[in-house]
C-alpha atoms as a PDB file:
ATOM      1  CA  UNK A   1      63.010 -40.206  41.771  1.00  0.00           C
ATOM      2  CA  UNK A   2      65.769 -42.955  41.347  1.00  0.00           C
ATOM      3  CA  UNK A   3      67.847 -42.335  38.366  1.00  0.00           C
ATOM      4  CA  UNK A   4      69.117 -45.523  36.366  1.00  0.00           C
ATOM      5  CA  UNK A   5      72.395 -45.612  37.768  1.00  0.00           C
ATOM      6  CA  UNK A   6      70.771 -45.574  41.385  1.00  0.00           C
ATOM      7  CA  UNK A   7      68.102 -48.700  40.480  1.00  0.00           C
ATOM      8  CA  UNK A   8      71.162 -50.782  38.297  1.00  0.00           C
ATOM      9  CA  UNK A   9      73.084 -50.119  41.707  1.00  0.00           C
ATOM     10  CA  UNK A  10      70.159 -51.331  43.976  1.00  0.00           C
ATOM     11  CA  UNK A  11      69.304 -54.431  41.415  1.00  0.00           C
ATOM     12  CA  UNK A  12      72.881 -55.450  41.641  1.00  0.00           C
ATOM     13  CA  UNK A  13      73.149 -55.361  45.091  1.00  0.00           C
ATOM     14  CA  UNK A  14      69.781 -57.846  45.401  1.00  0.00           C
ATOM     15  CA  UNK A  15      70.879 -60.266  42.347  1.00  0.00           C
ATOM     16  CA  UNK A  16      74.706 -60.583  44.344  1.00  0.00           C
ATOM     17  CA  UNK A  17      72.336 -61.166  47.744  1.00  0.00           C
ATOM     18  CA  UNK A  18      70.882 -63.925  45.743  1.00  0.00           C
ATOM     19  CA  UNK A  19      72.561 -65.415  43.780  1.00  0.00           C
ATOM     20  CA  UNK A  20      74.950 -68.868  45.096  1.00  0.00           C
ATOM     21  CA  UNK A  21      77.675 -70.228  42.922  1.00  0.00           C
ATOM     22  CA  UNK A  22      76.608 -69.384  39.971  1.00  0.00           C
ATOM     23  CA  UNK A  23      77.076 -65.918  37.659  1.00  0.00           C
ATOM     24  CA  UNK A  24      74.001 -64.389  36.551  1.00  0.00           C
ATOM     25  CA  UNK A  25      73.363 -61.952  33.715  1.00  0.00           C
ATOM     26  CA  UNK A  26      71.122 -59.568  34.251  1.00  0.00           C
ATOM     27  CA  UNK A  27      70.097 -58.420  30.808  1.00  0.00           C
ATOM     28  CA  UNK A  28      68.182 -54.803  30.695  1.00  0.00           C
ATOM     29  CA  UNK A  29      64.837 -54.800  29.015  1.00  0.00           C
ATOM     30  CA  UNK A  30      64.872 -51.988  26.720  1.00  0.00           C
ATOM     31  CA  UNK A  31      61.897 -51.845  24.506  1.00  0.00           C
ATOM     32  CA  UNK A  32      60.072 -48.539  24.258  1.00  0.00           C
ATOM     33  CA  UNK A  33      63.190 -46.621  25.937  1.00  0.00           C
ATOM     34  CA  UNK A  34      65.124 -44.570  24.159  1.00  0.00           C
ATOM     35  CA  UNK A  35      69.185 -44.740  22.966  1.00  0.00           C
ATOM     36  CA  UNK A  36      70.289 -42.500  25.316  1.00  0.00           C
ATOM     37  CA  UNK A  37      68.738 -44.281  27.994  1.00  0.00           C
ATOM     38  CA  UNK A  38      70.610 -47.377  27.273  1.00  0.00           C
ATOM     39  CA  UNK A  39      73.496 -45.595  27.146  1.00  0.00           C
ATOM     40  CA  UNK A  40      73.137 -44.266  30.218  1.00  0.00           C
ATOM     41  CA  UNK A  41      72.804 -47.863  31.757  1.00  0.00           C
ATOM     42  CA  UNK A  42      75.337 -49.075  29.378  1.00  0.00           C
ATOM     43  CA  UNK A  43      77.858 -46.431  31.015  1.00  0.00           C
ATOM     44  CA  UNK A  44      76.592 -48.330  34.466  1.00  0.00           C
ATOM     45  CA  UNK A  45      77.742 -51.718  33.667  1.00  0.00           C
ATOM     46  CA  UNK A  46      75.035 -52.933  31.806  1.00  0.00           C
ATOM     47  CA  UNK A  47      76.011 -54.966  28.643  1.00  0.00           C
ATOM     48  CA  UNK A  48      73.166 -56.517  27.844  1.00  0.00           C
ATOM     49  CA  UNK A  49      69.992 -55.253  26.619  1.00  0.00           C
ATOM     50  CA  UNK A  50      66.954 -56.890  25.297  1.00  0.00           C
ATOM     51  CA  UNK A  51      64.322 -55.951  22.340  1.00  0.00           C
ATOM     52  CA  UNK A  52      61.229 -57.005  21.878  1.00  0.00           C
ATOM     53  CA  UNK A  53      60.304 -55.206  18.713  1.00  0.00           C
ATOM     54  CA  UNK A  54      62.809 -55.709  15.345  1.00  0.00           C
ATOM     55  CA  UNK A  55      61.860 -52.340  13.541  1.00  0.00           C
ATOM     56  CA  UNK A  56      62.285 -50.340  16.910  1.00  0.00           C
ATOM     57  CA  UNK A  57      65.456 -52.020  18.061  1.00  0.00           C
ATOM     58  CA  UNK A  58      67.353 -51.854  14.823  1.00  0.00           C
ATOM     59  CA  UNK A  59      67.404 -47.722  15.309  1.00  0.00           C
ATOM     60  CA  UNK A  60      69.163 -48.283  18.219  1.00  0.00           C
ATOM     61  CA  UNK A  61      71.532 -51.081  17.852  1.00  0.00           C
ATOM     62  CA  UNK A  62      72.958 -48.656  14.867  1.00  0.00           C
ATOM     63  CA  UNK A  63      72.966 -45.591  17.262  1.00  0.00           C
ATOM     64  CA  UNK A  64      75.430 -48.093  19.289  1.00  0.00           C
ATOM     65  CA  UNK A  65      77.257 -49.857  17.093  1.00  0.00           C
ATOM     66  CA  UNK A  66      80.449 -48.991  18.418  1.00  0.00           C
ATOM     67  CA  UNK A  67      79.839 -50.245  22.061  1.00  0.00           C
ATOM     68  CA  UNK A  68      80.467 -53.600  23.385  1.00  0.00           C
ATOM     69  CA  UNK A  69      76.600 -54.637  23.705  1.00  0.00           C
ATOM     70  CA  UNK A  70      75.321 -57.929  23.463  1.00  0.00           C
ATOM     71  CA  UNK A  71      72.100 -57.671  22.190  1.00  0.00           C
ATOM     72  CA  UNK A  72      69.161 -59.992  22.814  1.00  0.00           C
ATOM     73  CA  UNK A  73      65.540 -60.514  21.100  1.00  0.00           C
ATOM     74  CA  UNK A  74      63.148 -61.335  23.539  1.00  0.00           C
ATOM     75  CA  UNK A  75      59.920 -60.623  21.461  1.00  0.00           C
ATOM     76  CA  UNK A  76      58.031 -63.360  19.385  1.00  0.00           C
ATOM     77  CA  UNK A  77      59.676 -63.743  15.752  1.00  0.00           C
ATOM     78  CA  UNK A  78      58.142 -64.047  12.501  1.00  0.00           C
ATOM     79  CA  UNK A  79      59.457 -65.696   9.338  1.00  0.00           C
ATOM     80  CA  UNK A  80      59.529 -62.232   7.502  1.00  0.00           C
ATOM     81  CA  UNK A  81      61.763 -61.015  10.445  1.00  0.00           C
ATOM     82  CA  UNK A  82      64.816 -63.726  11.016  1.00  0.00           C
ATOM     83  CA  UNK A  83      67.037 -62.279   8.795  1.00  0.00           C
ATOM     84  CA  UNK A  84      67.269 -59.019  10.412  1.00  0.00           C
ATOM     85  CA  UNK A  85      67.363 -60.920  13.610  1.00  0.00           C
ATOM     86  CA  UNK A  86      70.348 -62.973  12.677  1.00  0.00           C
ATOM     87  CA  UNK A  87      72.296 -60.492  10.898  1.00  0.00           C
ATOM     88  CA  UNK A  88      71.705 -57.856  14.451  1.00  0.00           C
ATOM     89  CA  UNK A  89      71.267 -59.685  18.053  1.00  0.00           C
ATOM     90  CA  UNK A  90      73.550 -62.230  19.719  1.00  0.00           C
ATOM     91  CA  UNK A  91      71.271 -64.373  21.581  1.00  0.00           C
ATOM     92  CA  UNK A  92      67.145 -65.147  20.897  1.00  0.00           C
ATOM     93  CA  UNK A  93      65.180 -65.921  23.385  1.00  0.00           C
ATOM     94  CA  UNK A  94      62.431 -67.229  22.117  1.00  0.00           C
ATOM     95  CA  UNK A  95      62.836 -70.378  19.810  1.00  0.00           C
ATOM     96  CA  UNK A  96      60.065 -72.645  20.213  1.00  0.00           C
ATOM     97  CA  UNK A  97      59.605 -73.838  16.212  1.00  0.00           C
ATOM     98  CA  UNK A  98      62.085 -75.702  13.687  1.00  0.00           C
ATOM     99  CA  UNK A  99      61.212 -72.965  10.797  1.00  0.00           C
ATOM    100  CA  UNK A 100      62.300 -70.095  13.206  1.00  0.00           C
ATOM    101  CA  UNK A 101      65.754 -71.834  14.029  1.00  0.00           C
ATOM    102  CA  UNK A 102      66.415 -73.094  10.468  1.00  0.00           C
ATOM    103  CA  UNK A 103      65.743 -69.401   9.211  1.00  0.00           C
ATOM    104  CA  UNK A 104      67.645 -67.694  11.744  1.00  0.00           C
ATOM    105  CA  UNK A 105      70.624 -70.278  11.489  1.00  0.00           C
ATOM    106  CA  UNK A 106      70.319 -69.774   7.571  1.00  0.00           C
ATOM    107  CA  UNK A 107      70.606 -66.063   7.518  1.00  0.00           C
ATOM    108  CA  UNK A 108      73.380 -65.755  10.218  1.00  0.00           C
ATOM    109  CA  UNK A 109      76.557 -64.560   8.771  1.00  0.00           C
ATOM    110  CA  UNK A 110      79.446 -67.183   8.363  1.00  0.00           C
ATOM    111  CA  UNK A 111      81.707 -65.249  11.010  1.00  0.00           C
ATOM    112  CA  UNK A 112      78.894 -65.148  13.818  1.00  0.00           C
ATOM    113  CA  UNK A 113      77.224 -67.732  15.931  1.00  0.00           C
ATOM    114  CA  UNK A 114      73.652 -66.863  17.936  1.00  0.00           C
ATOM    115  CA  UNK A 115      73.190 -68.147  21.407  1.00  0.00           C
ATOM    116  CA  UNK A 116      69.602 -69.330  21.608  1.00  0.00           C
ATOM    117  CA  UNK A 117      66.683 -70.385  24.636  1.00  0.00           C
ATOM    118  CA  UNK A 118      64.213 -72.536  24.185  1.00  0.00           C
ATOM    119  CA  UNK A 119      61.071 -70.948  25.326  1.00  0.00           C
ATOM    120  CA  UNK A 120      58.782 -73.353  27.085  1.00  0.00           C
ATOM    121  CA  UNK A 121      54.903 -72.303  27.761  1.00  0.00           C
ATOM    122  CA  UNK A 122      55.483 -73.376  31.322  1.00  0.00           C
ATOM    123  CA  UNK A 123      51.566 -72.556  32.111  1.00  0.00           C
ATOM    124  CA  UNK A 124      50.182 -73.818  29.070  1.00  0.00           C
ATOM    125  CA  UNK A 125      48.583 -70.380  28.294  1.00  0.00           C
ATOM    126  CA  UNK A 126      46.640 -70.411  25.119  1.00  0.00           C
ATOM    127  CA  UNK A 127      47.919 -66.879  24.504  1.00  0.00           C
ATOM    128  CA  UNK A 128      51.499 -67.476  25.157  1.00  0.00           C
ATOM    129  CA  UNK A 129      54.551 -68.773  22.729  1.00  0.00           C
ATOM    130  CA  UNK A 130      56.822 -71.677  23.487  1.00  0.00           C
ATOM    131  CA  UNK A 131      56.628 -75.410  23.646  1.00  0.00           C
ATOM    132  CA  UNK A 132      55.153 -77.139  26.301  1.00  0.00           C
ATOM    133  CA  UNK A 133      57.639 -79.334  29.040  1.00  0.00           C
ATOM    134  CA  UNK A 134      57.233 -82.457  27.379  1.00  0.00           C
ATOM    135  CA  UNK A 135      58.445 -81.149  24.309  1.00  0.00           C
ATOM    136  CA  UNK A 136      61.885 -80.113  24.663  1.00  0.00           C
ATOM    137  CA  UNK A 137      63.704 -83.091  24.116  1.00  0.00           C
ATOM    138  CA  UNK A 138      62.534 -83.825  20.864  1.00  0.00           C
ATOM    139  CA  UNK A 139      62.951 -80.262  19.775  1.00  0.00           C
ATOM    140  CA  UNK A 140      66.667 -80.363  21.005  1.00  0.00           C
ATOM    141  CA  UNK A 141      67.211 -83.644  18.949  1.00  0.00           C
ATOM    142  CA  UNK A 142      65.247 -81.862  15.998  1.00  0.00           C
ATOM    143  CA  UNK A 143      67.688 -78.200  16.481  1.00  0.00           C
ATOM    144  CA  UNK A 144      70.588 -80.575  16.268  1.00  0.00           C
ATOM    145  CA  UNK A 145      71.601 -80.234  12.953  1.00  0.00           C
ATOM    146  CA  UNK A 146      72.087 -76.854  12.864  1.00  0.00           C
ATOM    147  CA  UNK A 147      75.198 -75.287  12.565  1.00  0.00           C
ATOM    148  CA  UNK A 148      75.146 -70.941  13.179  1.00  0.00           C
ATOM    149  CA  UNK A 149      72.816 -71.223  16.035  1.00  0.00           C
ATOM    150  CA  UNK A 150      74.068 -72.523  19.414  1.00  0.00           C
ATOM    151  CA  UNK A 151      70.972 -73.959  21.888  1.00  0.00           C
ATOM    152  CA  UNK A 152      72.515 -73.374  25.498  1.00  0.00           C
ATOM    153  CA  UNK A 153      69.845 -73.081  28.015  1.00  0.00           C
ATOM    154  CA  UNK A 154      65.731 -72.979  28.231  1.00  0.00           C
ATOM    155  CA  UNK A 155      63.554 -69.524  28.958  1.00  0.00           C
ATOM    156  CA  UNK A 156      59.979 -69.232  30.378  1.00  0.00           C
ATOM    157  CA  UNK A 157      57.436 -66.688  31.683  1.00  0.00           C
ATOM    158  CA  UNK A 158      55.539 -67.717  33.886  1.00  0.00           C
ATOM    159  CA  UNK A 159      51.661 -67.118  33.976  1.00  0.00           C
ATOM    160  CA  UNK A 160      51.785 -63.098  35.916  1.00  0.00           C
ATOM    161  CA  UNK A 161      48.515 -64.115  37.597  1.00  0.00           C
ATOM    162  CA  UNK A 162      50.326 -67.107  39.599  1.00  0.00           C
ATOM    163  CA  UNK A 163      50.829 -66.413  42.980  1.00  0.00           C
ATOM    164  CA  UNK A 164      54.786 -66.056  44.137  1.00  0.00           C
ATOM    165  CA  UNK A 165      54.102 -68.538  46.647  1.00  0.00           C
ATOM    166  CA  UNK A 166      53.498 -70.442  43.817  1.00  0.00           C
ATOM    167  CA  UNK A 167      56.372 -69.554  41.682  1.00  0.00           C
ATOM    168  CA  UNK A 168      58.881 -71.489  43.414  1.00  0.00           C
ATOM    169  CA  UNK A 169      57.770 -74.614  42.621  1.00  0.00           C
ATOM    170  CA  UNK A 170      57.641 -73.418  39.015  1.00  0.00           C
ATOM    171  CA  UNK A 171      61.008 -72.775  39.113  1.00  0.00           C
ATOM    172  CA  UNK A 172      62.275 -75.815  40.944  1.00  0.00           C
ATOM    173  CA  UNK A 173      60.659 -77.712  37.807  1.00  0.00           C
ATOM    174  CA  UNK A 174      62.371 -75.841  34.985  1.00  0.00           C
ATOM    175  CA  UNK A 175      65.659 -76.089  37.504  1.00  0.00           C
ATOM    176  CA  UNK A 176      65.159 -79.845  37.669  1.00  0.00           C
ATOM    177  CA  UNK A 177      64.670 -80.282  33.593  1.00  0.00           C
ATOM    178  CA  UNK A 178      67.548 -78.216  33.087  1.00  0.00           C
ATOM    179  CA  UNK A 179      69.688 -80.719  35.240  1.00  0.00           C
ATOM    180  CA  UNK A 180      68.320 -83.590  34.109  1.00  0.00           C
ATOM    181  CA  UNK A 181      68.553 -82.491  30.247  1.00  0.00           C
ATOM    182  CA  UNK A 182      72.513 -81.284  30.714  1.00  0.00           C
ATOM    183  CA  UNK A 183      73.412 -84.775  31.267  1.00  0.00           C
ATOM    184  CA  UNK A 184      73.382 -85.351  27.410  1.00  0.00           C
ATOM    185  CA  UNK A 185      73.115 -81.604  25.421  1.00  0.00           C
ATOM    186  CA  UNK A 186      76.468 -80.416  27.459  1.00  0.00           C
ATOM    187  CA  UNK A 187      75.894 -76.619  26.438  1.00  0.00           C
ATOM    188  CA  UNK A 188      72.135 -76.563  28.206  1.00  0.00           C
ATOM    189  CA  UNK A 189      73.769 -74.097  30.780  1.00  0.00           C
ATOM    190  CA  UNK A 190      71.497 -71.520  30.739  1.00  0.00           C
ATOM    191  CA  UNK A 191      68.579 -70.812  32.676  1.00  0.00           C
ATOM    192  CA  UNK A 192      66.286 -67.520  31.804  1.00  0.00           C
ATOM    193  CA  UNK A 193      63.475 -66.946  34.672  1.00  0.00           C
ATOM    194  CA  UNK A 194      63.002 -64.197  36.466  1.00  0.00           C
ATOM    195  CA  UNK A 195      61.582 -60.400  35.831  1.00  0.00           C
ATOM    196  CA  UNK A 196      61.259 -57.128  37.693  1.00  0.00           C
ATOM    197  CA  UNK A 197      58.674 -59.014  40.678  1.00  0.00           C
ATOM    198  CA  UNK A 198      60.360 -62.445  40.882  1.00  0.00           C
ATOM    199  CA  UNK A 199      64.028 -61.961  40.139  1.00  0.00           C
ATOM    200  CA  UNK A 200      65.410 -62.816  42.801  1.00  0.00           C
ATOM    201  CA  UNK A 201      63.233 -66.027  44.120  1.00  0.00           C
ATOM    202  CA  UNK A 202      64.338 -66.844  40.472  1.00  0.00           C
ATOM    203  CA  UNK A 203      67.940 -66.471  41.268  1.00  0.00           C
ATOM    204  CA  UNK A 204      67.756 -68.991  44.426  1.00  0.00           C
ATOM    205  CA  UNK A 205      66.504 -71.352  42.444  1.00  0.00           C
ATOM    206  CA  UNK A 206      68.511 -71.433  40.192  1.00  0.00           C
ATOM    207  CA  UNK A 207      68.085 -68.981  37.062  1.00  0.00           C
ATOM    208  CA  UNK A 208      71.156 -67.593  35.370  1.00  0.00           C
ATOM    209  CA  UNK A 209      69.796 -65.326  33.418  1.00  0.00           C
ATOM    210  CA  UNK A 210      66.863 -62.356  34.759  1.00  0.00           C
ATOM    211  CA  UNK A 211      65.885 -60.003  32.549  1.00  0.00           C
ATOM    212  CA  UNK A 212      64.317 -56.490  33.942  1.00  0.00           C
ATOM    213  CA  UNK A 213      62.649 -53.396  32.381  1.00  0.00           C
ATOM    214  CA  UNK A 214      61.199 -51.315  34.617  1.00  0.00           C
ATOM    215  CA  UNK A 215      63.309 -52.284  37.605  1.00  0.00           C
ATOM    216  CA  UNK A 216      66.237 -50.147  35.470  1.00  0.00           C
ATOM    217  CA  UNK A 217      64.300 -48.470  32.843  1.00  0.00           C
ATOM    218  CA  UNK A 218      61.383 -47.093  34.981  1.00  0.00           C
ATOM    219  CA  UNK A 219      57.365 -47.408  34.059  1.00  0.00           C
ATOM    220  CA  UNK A 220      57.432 -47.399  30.430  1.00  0.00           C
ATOM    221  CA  UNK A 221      55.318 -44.457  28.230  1.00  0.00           C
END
């Protein structure tokens, strides 16, 4: 059995295989593993990890406070939740209403700013978060006037039951938004598709940020 240092070594090697001029961040999907797991991948060149769940994550992120980790919600967010969120990740995922952002950018502190996606429902999936394509512009114009949070970039997940076959012209379409929105929000940089069976298709076209779990991690409990 592969420990984590052996997969983050392997993953590495395919992201730098695929990627082309652009960096990519490969954030580690941590939910449901413990501290010292992270730190074990953390002590491998991993910097970023992502949460899904708030009360879970919080353990951890004091357990390792004093390392340089960028921390990352990934899960869906409830009112009752953004303060915590604010005051304890770096980036969020998964903005996709204006009372999420306007809570989240309320309760950040006055020293901090949160890098945020915009997560679009790229399948239209009933069961799914996120706005649908047509959408995002007029929630970038309505996130505007916020101050503490900083929108740079868009995030989906695509329907698992689509084909990979399929996927690439997925991506191509949330590649081609992205280019086409940059030309007026400047900081739209960001691009977050791409998980443990479609990273690296992801990466060639065009994602910039891939976030895996079990890839690193191994099947969760």
């Amino acid at each position: 059995m592969e420990s984590i240092k052996e997969k983050i070594k392997i993953v590495q090697s395919k992201i730098d295989a695929s990627k082309t001029d652009k960096n990519v961040k490969l954030v580690a999907v941590s939910k449901k593993k413990s501290w010292q797991e992270i730190l074990e991948a953390y002590e491998n060149g991993i910097s970023d990890f992502g949460e899904n769940y708030l009360q879970e994550s919080l353990e951890k992120i004091s357990k390792l406070k004093d390392l340089k980790i960028n921390w990352h919600f990934i899960g869906n967010i409830q009112s009752n939740k953004c303060e915590e969120i604010a005051k304890n990740f770096d980036w969020v995922h998964t903005i996709d209403r204006l009372k999420i952002a306007k809570l989240i950018d309320k309760y950040c502190p006055n020293d901090k700013c949160i890098k945020c996606l915009i997560q679009i429902n790229i399948d239209n999936e009933e069961s799914k978060s996120g706005i649908k394509v047509e959408e995002v512009e007029n929630f970038l114009n309505e996130l505007s006037e916020l101050k503490k949070i900083k929108i740079c970039g868009l995030m989906i997940i695509p329907n698992p039951k689509v084909a990979l076959s399929d996927l690439q012209q997925t991506f191509k379409k949330i590649k081609m938004l992205a280019d086409r929105l940059i030309e007026n929000y400047e900081n739209l940089t960001e691009i977050s598709m791409g998980m443990s069976r479609d990273f690296e298709l992801a990466i060639k076209e065009g994602s910039t940020i891939v976030r895996l779990g079990e890839t690193i991690f191994g099947v969760r409990n």
